[in-house]
C-alpha atoms as a PDB file:
ATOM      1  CA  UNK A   1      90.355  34.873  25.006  1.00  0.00           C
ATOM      2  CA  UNK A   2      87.682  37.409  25.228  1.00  0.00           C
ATOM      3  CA  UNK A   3      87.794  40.640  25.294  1.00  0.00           C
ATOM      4  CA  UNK A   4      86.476  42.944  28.260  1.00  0.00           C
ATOM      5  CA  UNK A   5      83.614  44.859  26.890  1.00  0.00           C
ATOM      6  CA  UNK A   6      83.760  48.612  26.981  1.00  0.00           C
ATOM      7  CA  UNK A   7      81.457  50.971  29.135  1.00  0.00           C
ATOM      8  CA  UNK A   8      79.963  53.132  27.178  1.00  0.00           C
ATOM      9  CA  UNK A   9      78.969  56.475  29.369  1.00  0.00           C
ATOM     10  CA  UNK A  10      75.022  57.002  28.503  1.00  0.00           C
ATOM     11  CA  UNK A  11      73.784  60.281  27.323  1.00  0.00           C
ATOM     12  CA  UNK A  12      72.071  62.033  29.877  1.00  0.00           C
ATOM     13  CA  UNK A  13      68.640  62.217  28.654  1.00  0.00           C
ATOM     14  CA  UNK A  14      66.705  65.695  28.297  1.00  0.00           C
ATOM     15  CA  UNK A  15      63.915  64.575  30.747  1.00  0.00           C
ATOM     16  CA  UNK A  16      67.371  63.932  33.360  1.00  0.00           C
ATOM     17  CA  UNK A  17      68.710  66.662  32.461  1.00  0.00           C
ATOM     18  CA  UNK A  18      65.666  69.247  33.666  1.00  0.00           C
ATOM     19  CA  UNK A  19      65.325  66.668  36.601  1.00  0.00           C
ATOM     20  CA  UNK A  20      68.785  67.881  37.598  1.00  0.00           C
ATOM     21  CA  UNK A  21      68.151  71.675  36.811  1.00  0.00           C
ATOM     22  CA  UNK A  22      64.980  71.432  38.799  1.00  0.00           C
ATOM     23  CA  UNK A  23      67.194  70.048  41.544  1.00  0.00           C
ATOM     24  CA  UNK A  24      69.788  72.880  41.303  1.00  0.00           C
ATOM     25  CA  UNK A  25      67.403  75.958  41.497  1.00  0.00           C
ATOM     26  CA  UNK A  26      65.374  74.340  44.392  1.00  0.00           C
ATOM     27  CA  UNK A  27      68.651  74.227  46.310  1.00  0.00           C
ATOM     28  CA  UNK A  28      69.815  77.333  45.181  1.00  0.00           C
ATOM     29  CA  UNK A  29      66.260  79.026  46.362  1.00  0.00           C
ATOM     30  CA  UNK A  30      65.995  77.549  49.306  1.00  0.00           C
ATOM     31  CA  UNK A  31      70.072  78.557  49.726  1.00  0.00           C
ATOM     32  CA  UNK A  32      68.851  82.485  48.623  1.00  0.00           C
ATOM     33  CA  UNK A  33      65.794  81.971  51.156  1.00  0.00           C
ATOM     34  CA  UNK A  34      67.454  81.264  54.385  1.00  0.00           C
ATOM     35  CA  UNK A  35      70.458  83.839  53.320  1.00  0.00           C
ATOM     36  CA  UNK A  36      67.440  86.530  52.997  1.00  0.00           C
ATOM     37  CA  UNK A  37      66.042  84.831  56.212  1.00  0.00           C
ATOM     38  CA  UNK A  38      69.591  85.807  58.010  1.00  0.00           C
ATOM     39  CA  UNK A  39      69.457  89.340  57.029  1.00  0.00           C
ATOM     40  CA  UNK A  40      66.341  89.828  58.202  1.00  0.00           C
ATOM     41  CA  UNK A  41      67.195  88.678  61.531  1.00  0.00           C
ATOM     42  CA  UNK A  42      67.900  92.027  63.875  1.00  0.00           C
ATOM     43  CA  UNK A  43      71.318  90.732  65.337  1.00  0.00           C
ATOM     44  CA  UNK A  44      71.646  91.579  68.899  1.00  0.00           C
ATOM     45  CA  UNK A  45      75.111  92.312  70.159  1.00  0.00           C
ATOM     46  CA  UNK A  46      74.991  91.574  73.786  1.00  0.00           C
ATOM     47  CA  UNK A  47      74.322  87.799  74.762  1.00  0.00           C
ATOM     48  CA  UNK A  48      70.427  87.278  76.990  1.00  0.00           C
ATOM     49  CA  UNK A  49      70.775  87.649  80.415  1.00  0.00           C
ATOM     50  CA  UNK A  50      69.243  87.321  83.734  1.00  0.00           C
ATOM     51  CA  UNK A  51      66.555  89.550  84.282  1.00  0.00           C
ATOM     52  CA  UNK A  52      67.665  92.945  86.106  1.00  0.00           C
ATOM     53  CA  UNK A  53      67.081  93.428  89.526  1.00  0.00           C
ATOM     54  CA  UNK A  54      64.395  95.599  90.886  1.00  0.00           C
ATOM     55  CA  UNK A  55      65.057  99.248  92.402  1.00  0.00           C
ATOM     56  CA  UNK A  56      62.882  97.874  95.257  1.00  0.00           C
ATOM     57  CA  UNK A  57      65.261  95.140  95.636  1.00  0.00           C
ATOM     58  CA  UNK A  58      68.560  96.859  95.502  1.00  0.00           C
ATOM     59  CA  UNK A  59      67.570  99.555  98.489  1.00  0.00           C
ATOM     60  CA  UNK A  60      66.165  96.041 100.123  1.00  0.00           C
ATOM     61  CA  UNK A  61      69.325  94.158 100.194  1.00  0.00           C
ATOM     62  CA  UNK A  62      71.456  97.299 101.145  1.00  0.00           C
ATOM     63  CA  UNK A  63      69.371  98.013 104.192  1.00  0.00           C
ATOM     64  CA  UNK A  64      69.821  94.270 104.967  1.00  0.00           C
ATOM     65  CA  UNK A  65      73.425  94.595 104.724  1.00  0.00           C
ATOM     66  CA  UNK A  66      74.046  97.931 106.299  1.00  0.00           C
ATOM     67  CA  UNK A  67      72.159  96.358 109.299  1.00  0.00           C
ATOM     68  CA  UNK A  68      74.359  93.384 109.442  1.00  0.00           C
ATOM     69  CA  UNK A  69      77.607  96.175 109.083  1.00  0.00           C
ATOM     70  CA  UNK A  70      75.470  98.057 112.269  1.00  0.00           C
ATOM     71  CA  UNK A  71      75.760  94.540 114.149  1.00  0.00           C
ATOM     72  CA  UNK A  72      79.044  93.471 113.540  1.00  0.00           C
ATOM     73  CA  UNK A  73      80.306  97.109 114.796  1.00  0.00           C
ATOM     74  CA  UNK A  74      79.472  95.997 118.181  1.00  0.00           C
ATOM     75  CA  UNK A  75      81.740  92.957 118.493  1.00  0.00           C
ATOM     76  CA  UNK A  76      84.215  93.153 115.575  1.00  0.00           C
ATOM     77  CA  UNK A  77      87.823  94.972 116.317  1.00  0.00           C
ATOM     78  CA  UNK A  78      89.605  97.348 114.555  1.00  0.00           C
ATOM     79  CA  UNK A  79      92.174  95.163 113.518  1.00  0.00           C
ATOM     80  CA  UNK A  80      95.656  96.478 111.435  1.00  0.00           C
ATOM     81  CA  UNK A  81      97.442  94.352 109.206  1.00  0.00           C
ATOM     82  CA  UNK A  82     100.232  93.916 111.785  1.00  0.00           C
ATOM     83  CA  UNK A  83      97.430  93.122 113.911  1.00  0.00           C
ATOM     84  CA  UNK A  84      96.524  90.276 111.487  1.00  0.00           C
ATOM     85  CA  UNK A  85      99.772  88.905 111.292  1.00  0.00           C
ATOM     86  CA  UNK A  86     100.193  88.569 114.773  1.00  0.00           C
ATOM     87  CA  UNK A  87      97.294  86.138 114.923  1.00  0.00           C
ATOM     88  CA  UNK A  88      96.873  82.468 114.686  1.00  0.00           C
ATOM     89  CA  UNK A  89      94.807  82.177 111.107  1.00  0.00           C
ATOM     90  CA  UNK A  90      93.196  78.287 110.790  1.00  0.00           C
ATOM     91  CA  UNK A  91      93.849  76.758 107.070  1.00  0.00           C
ATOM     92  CA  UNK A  92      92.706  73.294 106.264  1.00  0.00           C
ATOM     93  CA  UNK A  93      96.478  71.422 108.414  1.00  0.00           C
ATOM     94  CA  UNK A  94      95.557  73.786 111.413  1.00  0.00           C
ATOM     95  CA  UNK A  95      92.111  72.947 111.453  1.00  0.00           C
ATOM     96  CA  UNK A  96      92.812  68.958 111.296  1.00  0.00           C
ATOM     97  CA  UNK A  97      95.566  69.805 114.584  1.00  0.00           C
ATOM     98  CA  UNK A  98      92.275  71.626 116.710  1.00  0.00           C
ATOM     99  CA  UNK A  99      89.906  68.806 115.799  1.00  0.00           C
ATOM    100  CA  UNK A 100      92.035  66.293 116.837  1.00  0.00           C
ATOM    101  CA  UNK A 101      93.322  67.931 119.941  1.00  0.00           C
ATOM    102  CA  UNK A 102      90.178  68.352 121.105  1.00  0.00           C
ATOM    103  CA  UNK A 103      89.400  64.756 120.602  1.00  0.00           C
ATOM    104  CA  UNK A 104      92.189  64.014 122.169  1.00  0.00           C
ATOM    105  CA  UNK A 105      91.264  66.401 124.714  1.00  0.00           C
ATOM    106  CA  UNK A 106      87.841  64.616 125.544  1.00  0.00           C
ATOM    107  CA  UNK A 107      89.351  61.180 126.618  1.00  0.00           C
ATOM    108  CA  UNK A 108      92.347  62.769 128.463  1.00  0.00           C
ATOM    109  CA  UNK A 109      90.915  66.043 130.249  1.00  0.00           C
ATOM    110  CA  UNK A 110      93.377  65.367 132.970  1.00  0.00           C
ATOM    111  CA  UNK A 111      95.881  66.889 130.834  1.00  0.00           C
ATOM    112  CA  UNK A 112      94.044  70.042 130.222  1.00  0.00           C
ATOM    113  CA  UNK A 113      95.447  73.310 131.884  1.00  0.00           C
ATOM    114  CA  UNK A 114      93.892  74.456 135.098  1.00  0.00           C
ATOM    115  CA  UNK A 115      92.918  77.726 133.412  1.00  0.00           C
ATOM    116  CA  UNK A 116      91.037  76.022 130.507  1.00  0.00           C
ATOM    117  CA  UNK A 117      88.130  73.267 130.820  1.00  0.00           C
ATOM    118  CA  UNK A 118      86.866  71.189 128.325  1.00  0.00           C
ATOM    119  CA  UNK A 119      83.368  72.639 128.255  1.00  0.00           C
ATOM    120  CA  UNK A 120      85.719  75.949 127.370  1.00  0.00           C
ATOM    121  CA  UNK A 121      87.526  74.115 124.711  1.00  0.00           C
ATOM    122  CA  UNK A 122      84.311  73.402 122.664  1.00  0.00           C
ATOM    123  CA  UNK A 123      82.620  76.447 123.208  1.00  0.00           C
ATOM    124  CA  UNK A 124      85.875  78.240 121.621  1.00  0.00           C
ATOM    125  CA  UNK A 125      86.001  75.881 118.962  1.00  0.00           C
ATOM    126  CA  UNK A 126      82.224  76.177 118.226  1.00  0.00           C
ATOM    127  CA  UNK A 127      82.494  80.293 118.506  1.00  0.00           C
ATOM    128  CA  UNK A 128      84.977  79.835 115.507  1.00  0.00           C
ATOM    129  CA  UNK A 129      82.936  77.510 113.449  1.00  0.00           C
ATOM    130  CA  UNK A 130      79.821  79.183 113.573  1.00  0.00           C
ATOM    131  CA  UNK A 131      82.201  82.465 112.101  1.00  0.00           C
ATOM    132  CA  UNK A 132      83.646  80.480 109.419  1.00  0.00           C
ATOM    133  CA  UNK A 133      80.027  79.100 108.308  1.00  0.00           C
ATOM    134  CA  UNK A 134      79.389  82.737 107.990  1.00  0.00           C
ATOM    135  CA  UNK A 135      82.323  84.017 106.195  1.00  0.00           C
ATOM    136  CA  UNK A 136      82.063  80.492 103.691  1.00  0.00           C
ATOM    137  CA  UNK A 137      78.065  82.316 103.103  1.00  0.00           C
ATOM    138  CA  UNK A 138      79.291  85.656 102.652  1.00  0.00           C
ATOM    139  CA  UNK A 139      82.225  84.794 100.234  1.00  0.00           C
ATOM    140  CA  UNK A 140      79.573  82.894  97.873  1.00  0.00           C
ATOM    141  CA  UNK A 141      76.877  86.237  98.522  1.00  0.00           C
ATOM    142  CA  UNK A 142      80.297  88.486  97.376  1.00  0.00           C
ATOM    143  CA  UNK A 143      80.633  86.355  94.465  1.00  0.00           C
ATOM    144  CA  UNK A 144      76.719  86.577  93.627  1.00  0.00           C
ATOM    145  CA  UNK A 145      76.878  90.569  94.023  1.00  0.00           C
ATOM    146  CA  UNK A 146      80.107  90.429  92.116  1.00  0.00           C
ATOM    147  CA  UNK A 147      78.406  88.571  89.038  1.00  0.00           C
ATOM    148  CA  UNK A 148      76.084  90.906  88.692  1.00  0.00           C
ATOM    149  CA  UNK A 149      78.420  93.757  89.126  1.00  0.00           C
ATOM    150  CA  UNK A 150      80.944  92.360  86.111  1.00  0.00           C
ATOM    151  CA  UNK A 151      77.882  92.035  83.821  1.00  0.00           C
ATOM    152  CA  UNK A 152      75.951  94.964  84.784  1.00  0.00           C
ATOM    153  CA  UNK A 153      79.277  97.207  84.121  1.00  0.00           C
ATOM    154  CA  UNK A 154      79.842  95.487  80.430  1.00  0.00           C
ATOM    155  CA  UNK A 155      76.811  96.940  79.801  1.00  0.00           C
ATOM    156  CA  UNK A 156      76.843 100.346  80.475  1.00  0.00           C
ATOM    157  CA  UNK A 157      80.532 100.184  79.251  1.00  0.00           C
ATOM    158  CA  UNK A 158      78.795  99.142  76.319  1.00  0.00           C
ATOM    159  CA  UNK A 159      76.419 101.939  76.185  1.00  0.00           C
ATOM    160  CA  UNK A 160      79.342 104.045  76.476  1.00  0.00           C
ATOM    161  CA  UNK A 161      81.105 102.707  73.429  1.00  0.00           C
ATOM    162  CA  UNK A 162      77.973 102.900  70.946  1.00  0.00           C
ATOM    163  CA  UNK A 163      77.573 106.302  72.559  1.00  0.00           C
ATOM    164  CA  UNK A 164      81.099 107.269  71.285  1.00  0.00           C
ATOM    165  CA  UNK A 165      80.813 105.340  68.083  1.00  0.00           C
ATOM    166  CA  UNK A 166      77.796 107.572  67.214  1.00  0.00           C
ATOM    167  CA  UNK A 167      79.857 110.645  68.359  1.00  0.00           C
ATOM    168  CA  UNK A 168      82.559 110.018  66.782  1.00  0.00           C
ATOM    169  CA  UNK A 169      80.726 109.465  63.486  1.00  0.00           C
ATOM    170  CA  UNK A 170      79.191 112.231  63.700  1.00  0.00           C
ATOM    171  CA  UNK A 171      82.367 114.534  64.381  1.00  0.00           C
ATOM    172  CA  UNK A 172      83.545 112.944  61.120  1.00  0.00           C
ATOM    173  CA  UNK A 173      80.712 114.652  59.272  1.00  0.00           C
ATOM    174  CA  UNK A 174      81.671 118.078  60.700  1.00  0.00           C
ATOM    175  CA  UNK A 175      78.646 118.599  63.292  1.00  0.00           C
ATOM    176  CA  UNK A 176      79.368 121.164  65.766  1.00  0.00           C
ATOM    177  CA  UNK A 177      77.830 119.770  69.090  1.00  0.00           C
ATOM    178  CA  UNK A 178      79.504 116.396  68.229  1.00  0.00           C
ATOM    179  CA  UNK A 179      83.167 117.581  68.113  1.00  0.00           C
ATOM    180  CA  UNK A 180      82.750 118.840  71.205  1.00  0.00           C
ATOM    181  CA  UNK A 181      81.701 116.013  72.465  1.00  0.00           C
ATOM    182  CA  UNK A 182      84.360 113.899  70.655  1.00  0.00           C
ATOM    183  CA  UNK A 183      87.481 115.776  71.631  1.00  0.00           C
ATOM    184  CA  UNK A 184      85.960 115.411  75.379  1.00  0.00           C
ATOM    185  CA  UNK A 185      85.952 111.646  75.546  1.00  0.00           C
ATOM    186  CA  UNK A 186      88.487 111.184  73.132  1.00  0.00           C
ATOM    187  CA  UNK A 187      91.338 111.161  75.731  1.00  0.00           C
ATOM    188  CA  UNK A 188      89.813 107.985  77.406  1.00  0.00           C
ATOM    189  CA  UNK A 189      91.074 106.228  74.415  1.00  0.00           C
ATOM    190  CA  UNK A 190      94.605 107.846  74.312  1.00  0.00           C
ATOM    191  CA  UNK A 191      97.638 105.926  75.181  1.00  0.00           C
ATOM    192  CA  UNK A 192      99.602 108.111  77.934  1.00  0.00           C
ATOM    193  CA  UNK A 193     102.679 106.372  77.212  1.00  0.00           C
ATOM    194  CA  UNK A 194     106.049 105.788  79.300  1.00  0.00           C
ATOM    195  CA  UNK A 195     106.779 108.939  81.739  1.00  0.00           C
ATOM    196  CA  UNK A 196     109.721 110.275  81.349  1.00  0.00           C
ATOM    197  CA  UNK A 197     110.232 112.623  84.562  1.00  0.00           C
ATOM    198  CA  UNK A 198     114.728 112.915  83.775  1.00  0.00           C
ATOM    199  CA  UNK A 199     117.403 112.615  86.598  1.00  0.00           C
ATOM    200  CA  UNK A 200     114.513 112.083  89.017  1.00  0.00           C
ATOM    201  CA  UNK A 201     113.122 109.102  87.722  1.00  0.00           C
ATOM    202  CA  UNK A 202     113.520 105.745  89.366  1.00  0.00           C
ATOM    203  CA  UNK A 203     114.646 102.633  87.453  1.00  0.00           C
ATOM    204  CA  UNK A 204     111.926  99.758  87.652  1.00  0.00           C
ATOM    205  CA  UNK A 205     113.572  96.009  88.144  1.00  0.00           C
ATOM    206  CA  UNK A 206     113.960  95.589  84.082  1.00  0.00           C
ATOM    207  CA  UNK A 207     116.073  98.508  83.547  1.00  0.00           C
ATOM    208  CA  UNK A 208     118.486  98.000  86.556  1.00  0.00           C
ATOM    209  CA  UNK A 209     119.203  93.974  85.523  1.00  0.00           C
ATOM    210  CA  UNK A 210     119.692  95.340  82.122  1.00  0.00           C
ATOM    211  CA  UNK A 211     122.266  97.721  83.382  1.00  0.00           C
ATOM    212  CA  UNK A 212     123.771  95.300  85.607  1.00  0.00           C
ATOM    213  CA  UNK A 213     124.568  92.781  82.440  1.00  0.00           C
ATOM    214  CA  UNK A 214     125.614  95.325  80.990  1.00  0.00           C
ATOM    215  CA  UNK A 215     128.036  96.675  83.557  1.00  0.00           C
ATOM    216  CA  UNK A 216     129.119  93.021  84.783  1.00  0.00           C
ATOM    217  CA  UNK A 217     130.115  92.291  80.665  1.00  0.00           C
ATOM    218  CA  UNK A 218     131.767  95.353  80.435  1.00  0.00           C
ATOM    219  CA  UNK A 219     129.617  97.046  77.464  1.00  0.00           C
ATOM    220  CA  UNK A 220     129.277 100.391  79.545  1.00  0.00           C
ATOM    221  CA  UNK A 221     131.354 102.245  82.464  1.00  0.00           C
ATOM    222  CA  UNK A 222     129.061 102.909  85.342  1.00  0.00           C
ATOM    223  CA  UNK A 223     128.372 102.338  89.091  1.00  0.00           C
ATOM    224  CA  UNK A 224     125.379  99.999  90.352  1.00  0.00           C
ATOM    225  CA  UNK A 225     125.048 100.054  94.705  1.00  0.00           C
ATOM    226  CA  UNK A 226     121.923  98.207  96.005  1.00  0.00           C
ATOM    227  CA  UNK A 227     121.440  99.125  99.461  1.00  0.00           C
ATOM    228  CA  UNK A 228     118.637  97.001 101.313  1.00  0.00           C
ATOM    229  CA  UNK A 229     117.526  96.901 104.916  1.00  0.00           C
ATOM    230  CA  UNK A 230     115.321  94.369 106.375  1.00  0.00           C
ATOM    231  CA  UNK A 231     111.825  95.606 107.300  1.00  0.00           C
ATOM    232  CA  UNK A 232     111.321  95.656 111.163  1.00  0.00           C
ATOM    233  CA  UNK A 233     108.653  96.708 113.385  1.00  0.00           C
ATOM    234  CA  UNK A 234     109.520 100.096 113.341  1.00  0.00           C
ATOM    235  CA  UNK A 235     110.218 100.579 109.309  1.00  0.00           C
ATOM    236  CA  UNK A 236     112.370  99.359 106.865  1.00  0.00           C
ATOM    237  CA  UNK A 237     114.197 101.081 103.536  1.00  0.00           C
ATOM    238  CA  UNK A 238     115.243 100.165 100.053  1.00  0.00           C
ATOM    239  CA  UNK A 239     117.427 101.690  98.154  1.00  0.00           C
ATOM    240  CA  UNK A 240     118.830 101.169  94.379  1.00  0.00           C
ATOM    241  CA  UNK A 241     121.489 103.796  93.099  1.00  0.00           C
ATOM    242  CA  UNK A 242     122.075 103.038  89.241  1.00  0.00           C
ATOM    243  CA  UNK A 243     124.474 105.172  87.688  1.00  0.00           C
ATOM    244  CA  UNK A 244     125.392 104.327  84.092  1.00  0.00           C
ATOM    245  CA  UNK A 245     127.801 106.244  82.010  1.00  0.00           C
ATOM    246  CA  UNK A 246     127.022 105.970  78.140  1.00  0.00           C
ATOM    247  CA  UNK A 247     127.030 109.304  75.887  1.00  0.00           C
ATOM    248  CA  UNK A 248     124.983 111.424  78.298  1.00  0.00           C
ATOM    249  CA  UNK A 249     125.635 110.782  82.080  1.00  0.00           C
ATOM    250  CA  UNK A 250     122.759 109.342  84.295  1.00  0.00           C
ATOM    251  CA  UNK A 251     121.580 109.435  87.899  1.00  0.00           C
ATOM    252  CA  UNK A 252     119.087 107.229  89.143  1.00  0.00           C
ATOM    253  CA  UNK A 253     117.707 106.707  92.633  1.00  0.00           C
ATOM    254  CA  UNK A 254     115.229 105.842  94.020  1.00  0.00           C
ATOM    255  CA  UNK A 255     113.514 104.528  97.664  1.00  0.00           C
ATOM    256  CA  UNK A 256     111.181 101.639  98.132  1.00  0.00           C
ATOM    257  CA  UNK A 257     109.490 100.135 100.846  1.00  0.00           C
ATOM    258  CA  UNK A 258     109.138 103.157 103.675  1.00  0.00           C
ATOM    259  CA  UNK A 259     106.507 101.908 106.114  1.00  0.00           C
ATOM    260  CA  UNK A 260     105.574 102.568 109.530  1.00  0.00           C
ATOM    261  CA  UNK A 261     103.483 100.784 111.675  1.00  0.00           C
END
């Protein structure tokens, strides 16, 4: 039986070998040349954006608007919240229930009110169209002005930062007119904390369920009363009185919820 011949690995010849090192430093030069190319690049920390607005602009679009406020004045009412709530507002199952009503309405007018016509009936529903085409344009204008307003503000916040960056660098290094600076904005950047303001403070929702499991497993002596009375028209009151006895005695109470309409 014969024997499998052996491969025998062949010597890389020198001519291969510089083949292979000419190879290598190409790729290692053109590796160096786009690193260099990289650094060279001026690196730009705020993404491109849309061009900015001209002044001449601006003051255009707020006469515009302050006109349409001027309009509206005559028309619109002073309407309160309670005023709001009072009213009939149209979502999408409303709408459907006027559309086909008045559809309805249009093949059987003999069931119509004496008070209220038909031609009265589309004219009302018409009035309230138009107005919601108009608030639909206004809510995407909003949204427009509000774009610009988000990115405008990141960068002057920005400006700000590098601002305090190159303060605060230079307080580091002792200069006079820039620790003054420093230990002005500094307190932007300060954590205030939790306020502590003693027997007078009011427990939030976290600390009075804590002290409730706590009193309900029997870990501490104490009293909890919750006191709550429904909000009417003319005002309503809440009241939470958390007393918890542990090593030093505490008093807690607070009122929530005082309105008057």
């Amino acid at each position: 039986m014969a024997r499998p011949k052996k491969t025998v690995a062949k010597k890389a010849t020198p001519k291969a070998k510089a083949a292979r090192t000419t190879k290598a430093t190409a790729k290692a030069q053109s590796g160096e040349a786009v690193i260099k190319m990289l650094k060279g690049t001026p690196t730009t920390k705020r993404p491109p954006n849309n061009p900015d607005v001209p002044q001449a602009t601006i003051d255009h679009l707020n006469t515009m608007l302050n006109d349409l406020k001027n309009i509206l004045d005559d028309y619109a009412q002073h309407l309160r919240s309670l005023d709001r709530r009072r009213l009939n507002g149209v979502g999408v199952k409303k709408l459907g229930f006027i559309e086909r009503a008045y559809e309805l309405a249009l093949e059987n007018s003999e069931f119509l009110p004496h008070y209220l016509t038909i031609e009265r009936f589309g004219t009302d529903i018409q009035y309230f169209m138009d107005f919601r085409s108009l608030v639909d344009l206004t809510t995407q204008i909003r949204e427009k002005l509000w774009n610009i307003t988000i990115q405008s503000s990141d960068i002057a916040y920005t400006d700000a930062l590098e601002f305090y960056a190159s303060v605060r660098e230079a307080a580091k290094r002792r200069v006079d007119a820039a620790e003054t600076i420093f230990h002005e904005l500094s307190p932007f950047f300060r954590t205030m904390g939790r306020k502590t303001e003693g027997e007078e403070a009011a427990p939030t929702k976290k600390q009075a369920l804590r002290d409730f499991k706590a009193l309900e497993s029997g870990k501490h002596d104490g009293i909890l009363v919750i006191e709550n009375r429904k909000p009417k028209l003319t005002g309503g009151k809440r009241k939470i009185i958390d007393e918890t006895f542990r090593d030093d005695a505490k008093f807690k109470e607070t009122e929530q919820g005082e309105f008057n309409e």
